[in-house]
C-alpha atoms as a PDB file:
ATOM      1  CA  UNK A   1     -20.890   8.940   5.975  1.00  0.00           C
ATOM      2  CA  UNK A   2     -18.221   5.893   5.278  1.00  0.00           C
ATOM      3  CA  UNK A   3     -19.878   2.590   4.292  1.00  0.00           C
ATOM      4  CA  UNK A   4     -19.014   0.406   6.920  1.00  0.00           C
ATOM      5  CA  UNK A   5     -16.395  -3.235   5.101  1.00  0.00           C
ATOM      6  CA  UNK A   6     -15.850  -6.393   5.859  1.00  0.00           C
ATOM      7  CA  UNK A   7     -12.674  -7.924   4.967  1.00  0.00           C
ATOM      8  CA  UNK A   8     -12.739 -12.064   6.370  1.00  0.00           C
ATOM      9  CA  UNK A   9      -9.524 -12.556   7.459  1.00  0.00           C
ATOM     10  CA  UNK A  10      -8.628 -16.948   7.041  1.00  0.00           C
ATOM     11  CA  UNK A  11      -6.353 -17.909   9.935  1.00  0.00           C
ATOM     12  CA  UNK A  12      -3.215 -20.021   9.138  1.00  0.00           C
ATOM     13  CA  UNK A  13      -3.276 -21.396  12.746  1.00  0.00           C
ATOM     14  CA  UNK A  14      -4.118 -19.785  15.857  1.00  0.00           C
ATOM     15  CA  UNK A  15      -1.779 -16.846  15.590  1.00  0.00           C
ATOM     16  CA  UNK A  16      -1.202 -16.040  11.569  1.00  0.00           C
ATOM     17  CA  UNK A  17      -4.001 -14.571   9.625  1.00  0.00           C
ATOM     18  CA  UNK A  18      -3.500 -14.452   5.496  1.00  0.00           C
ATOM     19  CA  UNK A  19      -4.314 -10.635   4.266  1.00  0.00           C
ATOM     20  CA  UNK A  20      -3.794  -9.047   1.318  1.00  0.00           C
ATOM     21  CA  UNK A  21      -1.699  -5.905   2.211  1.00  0.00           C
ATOM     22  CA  UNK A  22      -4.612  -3.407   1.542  1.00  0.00           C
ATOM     23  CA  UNK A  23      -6.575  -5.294   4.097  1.00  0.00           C
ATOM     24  CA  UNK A  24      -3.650  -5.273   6.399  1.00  0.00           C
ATOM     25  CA  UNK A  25      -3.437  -1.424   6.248  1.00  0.00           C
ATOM     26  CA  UNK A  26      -7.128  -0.685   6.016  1.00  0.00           C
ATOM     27  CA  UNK A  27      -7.868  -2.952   8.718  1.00  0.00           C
ATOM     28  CA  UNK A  28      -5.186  -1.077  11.020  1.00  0.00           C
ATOM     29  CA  UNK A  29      -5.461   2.289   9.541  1.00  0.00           C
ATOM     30  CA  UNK A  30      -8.811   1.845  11.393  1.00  0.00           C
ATOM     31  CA  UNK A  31      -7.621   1.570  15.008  1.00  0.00           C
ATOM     32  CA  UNK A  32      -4.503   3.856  14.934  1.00  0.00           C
ATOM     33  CA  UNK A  33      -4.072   7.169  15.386  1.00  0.00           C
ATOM     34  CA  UNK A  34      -2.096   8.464  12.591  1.00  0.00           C
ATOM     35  CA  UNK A  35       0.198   7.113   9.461  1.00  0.00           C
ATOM     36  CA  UNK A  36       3.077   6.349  11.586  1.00  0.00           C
ATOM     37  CA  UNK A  37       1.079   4.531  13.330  1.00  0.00           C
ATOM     38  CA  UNK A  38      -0.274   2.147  11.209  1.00  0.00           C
ATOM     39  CA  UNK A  39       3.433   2.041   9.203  1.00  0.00           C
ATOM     40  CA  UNK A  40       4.492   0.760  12.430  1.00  0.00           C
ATOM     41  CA  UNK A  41       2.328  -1.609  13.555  1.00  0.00           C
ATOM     42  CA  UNK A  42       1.850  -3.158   9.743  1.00  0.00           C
ATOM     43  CA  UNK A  43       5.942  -3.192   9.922  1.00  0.00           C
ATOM     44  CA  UNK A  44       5.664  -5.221  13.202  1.00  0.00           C
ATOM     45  CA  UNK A  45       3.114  -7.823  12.460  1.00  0.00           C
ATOM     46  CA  UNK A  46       4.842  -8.648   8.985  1.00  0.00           C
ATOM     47  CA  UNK A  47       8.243  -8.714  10.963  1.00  0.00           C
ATOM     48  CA  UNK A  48       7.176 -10.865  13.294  1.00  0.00           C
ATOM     49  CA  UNK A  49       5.146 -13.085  11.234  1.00  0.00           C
ATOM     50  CA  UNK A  50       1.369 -12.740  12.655  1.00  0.00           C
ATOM     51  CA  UNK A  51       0.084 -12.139   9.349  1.00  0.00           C
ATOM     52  CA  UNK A  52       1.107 -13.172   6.220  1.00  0.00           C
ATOM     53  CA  UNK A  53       0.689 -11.482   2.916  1.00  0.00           C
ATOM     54  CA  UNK A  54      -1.379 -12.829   0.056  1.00  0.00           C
ATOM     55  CA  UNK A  55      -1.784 -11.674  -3.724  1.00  0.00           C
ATOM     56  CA  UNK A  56       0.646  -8.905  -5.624  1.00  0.00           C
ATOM     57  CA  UNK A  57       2.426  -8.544  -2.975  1.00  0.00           C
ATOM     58  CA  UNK A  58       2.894 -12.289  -1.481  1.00  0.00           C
ATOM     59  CA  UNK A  59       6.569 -13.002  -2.662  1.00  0.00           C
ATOM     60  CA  UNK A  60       8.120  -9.188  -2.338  1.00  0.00           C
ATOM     61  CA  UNK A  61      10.566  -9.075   0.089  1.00  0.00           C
ATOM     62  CA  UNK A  62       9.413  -5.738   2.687  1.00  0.00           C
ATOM     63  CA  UNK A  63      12.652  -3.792   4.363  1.00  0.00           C
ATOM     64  CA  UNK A  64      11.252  -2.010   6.852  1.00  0.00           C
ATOM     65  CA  UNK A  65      13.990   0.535   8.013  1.00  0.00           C
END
């Protein structure tokens, strides 16, 4: 049995949360489906700017293809 975690997420303003990127993919990799999945919708919210990444990977520029 999987211990359940809780990762705070610390809103920006009302629509950007700050997130490391392991929280960002943990926290969807719980919802979705399957690896595309959560590729895609992790591509889509850093895209679009509802989260924002914090620590090692705060200033490296993503291309999502």
């Amino acid at each position: 049995m999987a211990a359940a975690v809780s990762v705070p997420l610390q809103p920006l303003h009302a629509d950007t949360l700050e997130v490391t990127l392991w929280e960002l993919v943990w926290a969807v990799s719980q919802v979705a489906d399957n690896e595309r999945e959560v590729i895609a919708t992790v591509a889509h919210m850093l895209e679009s700017g509802s989260v924002k990444l914090v620590g090692n990977f705060r200033d490296c520029p993503l291309a999502v293809r």
